[in-house]
N, C-alpha and C. Protein backbone atom coordinates (compact mmCIF):
# COMPACT_ATOMS: atom_id res chain seq x y z
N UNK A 1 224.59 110.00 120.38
CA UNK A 1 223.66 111.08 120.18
C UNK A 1 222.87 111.33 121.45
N UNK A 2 222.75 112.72 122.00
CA UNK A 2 221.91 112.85 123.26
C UNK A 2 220.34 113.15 122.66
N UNK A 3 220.13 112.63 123.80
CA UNK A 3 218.21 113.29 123.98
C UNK A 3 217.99 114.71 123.64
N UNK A 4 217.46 115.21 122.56
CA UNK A 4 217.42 116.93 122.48
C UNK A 4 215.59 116.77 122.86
N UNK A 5 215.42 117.78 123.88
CA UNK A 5 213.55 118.12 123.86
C UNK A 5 213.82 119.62 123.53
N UNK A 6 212.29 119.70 123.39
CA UNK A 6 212.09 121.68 122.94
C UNK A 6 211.31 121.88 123.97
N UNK A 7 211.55 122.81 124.73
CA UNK A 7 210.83 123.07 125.94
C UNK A 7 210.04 124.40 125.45
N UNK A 8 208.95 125.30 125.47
CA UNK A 8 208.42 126.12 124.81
C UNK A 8 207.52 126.38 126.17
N UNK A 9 207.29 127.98 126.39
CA UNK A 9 206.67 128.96 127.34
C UNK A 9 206.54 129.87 126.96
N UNK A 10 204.87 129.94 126.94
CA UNK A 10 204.51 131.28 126.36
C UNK A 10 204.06 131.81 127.53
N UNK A 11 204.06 133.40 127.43
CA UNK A 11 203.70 134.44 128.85
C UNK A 11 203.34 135.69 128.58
N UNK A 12 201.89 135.81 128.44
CA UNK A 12 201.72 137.71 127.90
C UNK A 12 202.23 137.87 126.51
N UNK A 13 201.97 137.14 125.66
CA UNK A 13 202.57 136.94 124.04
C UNK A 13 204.20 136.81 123.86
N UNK A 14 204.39 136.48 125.33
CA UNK A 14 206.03 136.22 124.96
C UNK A 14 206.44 134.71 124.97
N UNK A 15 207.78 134.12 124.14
CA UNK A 15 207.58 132.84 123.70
C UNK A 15 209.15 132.75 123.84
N UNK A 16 209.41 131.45 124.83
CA UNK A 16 210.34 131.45 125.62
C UNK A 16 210.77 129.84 124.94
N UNK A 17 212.22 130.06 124.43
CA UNK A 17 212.33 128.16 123.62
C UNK A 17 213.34 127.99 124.23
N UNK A 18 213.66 126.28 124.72
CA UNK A 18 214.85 125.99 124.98
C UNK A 18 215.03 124.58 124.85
N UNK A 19 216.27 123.89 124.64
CA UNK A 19 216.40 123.04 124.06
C UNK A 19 216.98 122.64 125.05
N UNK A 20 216.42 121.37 125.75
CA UNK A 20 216.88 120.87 126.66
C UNK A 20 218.01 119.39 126.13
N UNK A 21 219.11 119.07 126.36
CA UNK A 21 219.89 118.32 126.37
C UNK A 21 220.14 117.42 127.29
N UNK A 22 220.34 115.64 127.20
CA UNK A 22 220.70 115.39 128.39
C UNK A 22 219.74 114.33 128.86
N UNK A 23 220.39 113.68 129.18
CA UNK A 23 219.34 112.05 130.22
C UNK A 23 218.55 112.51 131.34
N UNK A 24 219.20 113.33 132.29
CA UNK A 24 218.39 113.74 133.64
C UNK A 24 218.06 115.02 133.28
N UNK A 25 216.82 115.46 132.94
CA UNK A 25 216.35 116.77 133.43
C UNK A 25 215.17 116.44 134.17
N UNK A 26 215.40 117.33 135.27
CA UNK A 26 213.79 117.78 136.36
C UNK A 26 213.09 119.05 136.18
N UNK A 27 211.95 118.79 136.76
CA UNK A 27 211.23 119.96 136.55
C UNK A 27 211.06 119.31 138.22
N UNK A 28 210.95 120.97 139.00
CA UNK A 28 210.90 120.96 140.21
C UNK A 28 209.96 121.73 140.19
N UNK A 29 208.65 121.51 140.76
CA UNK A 29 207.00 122.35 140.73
C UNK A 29 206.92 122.50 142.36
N UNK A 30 206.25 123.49 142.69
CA UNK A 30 205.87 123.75 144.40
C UNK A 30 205.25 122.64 144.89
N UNK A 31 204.99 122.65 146.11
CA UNK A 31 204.42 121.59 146.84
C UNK A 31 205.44 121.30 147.84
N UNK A 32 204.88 120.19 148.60
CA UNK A 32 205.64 119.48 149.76
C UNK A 32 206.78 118.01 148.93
N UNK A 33 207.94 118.28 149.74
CA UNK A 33 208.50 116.87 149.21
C UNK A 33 208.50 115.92 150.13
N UNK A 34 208.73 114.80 149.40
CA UNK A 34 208.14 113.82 150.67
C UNK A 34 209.64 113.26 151.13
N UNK A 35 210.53 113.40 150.23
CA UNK A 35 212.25 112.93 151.28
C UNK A 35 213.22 114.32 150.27
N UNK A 36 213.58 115.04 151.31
CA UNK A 36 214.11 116.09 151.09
C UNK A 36 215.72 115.60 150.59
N UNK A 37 216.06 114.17 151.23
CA UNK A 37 217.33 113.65 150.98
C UNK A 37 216.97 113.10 149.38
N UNK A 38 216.53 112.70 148.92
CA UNK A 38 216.03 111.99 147.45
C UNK A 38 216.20 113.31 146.73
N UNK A 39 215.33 114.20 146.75
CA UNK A 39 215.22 115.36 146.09
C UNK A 39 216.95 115.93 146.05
N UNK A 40 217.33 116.19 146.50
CA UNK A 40 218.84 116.46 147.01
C UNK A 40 219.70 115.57 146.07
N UNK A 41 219.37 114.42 146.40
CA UNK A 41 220.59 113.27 145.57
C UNK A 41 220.06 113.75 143.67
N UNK A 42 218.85 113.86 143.65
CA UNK A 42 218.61 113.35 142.06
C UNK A 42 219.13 115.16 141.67
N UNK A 43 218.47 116.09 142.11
CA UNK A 43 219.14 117.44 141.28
C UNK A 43 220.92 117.33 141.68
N UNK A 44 221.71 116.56 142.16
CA UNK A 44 222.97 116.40 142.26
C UNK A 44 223.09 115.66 140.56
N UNK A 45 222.58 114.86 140.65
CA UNK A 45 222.14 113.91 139.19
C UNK A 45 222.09 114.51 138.12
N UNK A 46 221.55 116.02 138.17
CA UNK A 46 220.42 116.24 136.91
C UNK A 46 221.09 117.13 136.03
N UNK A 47 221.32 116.87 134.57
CA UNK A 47 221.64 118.02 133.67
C UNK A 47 221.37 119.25 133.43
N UNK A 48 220.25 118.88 133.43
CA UNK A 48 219.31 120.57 133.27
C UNK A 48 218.31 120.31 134.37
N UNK A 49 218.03 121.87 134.87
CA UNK A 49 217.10 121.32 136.53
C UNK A 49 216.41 122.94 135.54
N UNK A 50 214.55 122.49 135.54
CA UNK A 50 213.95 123.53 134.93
C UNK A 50 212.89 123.72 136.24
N UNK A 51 212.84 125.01 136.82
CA UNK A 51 211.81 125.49 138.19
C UNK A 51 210.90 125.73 137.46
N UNK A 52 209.46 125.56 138.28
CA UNK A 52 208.12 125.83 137.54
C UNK A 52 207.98 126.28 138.76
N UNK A 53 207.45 127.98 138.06
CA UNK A 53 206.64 128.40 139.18
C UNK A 53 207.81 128.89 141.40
N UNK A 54 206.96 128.05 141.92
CA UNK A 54 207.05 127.93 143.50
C UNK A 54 208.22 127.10 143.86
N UNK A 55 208.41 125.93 143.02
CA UNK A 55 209.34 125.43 143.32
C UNK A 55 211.00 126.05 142.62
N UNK A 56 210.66 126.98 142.96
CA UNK A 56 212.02 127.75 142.91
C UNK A 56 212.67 127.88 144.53
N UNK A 57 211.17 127.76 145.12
CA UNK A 57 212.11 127.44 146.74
C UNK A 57 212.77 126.52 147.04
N UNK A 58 212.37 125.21 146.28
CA UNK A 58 212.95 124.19 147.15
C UNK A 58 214.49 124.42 146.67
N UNK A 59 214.65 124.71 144.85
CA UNK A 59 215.91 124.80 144.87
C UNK A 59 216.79 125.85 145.54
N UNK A 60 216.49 127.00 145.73
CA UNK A 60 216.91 127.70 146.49
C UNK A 60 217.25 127.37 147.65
N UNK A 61 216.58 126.93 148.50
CA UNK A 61 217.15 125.73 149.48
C UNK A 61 217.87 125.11 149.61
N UNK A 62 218.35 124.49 148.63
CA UNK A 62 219.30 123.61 148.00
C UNK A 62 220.64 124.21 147.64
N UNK A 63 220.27 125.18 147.24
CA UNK A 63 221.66 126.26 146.69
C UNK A 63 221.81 125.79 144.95
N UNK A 64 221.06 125.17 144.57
CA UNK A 64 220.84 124.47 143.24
C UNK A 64 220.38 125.36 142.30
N UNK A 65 220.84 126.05 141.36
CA UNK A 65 220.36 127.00 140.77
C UNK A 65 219.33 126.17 138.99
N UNK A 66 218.43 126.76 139.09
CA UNK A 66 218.11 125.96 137.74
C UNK A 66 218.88 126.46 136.52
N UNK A 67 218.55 125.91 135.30
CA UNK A 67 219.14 126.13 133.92
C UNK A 67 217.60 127.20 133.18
N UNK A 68 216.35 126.45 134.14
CA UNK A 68 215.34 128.04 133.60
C UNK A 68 214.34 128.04 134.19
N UNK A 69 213.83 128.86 134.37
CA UNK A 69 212.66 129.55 135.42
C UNK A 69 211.20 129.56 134.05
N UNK A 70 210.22 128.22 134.26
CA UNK A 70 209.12 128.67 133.55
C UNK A 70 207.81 128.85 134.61
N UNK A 71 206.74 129.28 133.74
CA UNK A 71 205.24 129.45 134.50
C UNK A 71 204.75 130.75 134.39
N UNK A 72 203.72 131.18 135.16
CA UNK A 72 203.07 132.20 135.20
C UNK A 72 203.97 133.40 136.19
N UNK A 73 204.71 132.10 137.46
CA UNK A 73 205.71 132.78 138.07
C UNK A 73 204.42 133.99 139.63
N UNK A 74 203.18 133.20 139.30
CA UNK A 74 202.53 133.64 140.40
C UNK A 74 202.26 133.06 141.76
N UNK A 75 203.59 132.34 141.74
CA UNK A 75 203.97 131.56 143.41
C UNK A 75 205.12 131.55 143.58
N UNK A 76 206.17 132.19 142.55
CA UNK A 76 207.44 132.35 142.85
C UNK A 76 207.58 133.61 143.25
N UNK A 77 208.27 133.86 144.68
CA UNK A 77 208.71 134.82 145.26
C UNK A 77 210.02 135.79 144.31
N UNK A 78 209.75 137.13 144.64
CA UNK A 78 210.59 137.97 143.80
C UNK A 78 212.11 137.92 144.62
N UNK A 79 212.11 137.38 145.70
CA UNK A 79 213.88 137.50 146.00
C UNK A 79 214.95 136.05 145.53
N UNK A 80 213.56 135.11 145.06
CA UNK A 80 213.63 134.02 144.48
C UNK A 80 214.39 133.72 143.32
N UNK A 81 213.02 134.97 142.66
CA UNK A 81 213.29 134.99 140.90
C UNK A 81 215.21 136.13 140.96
N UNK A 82 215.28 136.40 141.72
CA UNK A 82 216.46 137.53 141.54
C UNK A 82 217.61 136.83 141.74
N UNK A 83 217.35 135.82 142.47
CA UNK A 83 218.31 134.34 143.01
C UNK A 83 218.67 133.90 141.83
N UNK A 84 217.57 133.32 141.12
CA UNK A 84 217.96 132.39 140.05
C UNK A 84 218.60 133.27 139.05
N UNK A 85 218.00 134.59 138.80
CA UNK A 85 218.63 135.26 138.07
C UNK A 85 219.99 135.60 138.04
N UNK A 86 220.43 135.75 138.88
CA UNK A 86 222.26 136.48 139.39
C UNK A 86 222.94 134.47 139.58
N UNK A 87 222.10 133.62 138.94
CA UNK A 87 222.82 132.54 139.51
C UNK A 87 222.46 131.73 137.77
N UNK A 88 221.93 132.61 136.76
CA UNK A 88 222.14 132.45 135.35
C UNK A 88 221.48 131.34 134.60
N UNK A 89 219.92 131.54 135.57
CA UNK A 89 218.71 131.30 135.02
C UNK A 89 218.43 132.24 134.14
């Protein structure tokens, strides 16, 4: 039997559910990383990779597309959000 979580995001009365599956999921949040090689190895790792926000750059960087884009989305860049989008976030 796998790990099921309920991941839940609300935004402007909208209510966003997803059922995350799976031993490795990350949530990748903005900020600085401190070993860009670590970060690299574990989303190689990860089942579901969920961006919050800013750290939609690092995966983008990466070429790592997430499984979903949550937050307010007021530090994620719009050529970002269009990335993840056409890449089936």
């Amino acid at each position: 039997m796998c790990d099921r979580k309920k991941v839940k995001q609300t935004n402007k009365g909208v209510t966003a559910t997803a059922f995350v599956i799976g031993k490795e999921t990350m949530l990748i949040a903005a900020g600085e990383t401190s070993s860009a090689e670590r970060l690299h190895d574990s989303l190689a790792n990860a089942t579901h990779i969920i961006a919050v926000d800013g750290g939609l750059r690092h995966l983008r960087a990466f070429d790592e597309a997430p499984t979903l884009v949550v937050g307010d989305l007021d530090s994620a860049k719009e050529e970002d959000l269009q990335w993840a989008t056409e890449n089936g976030a």
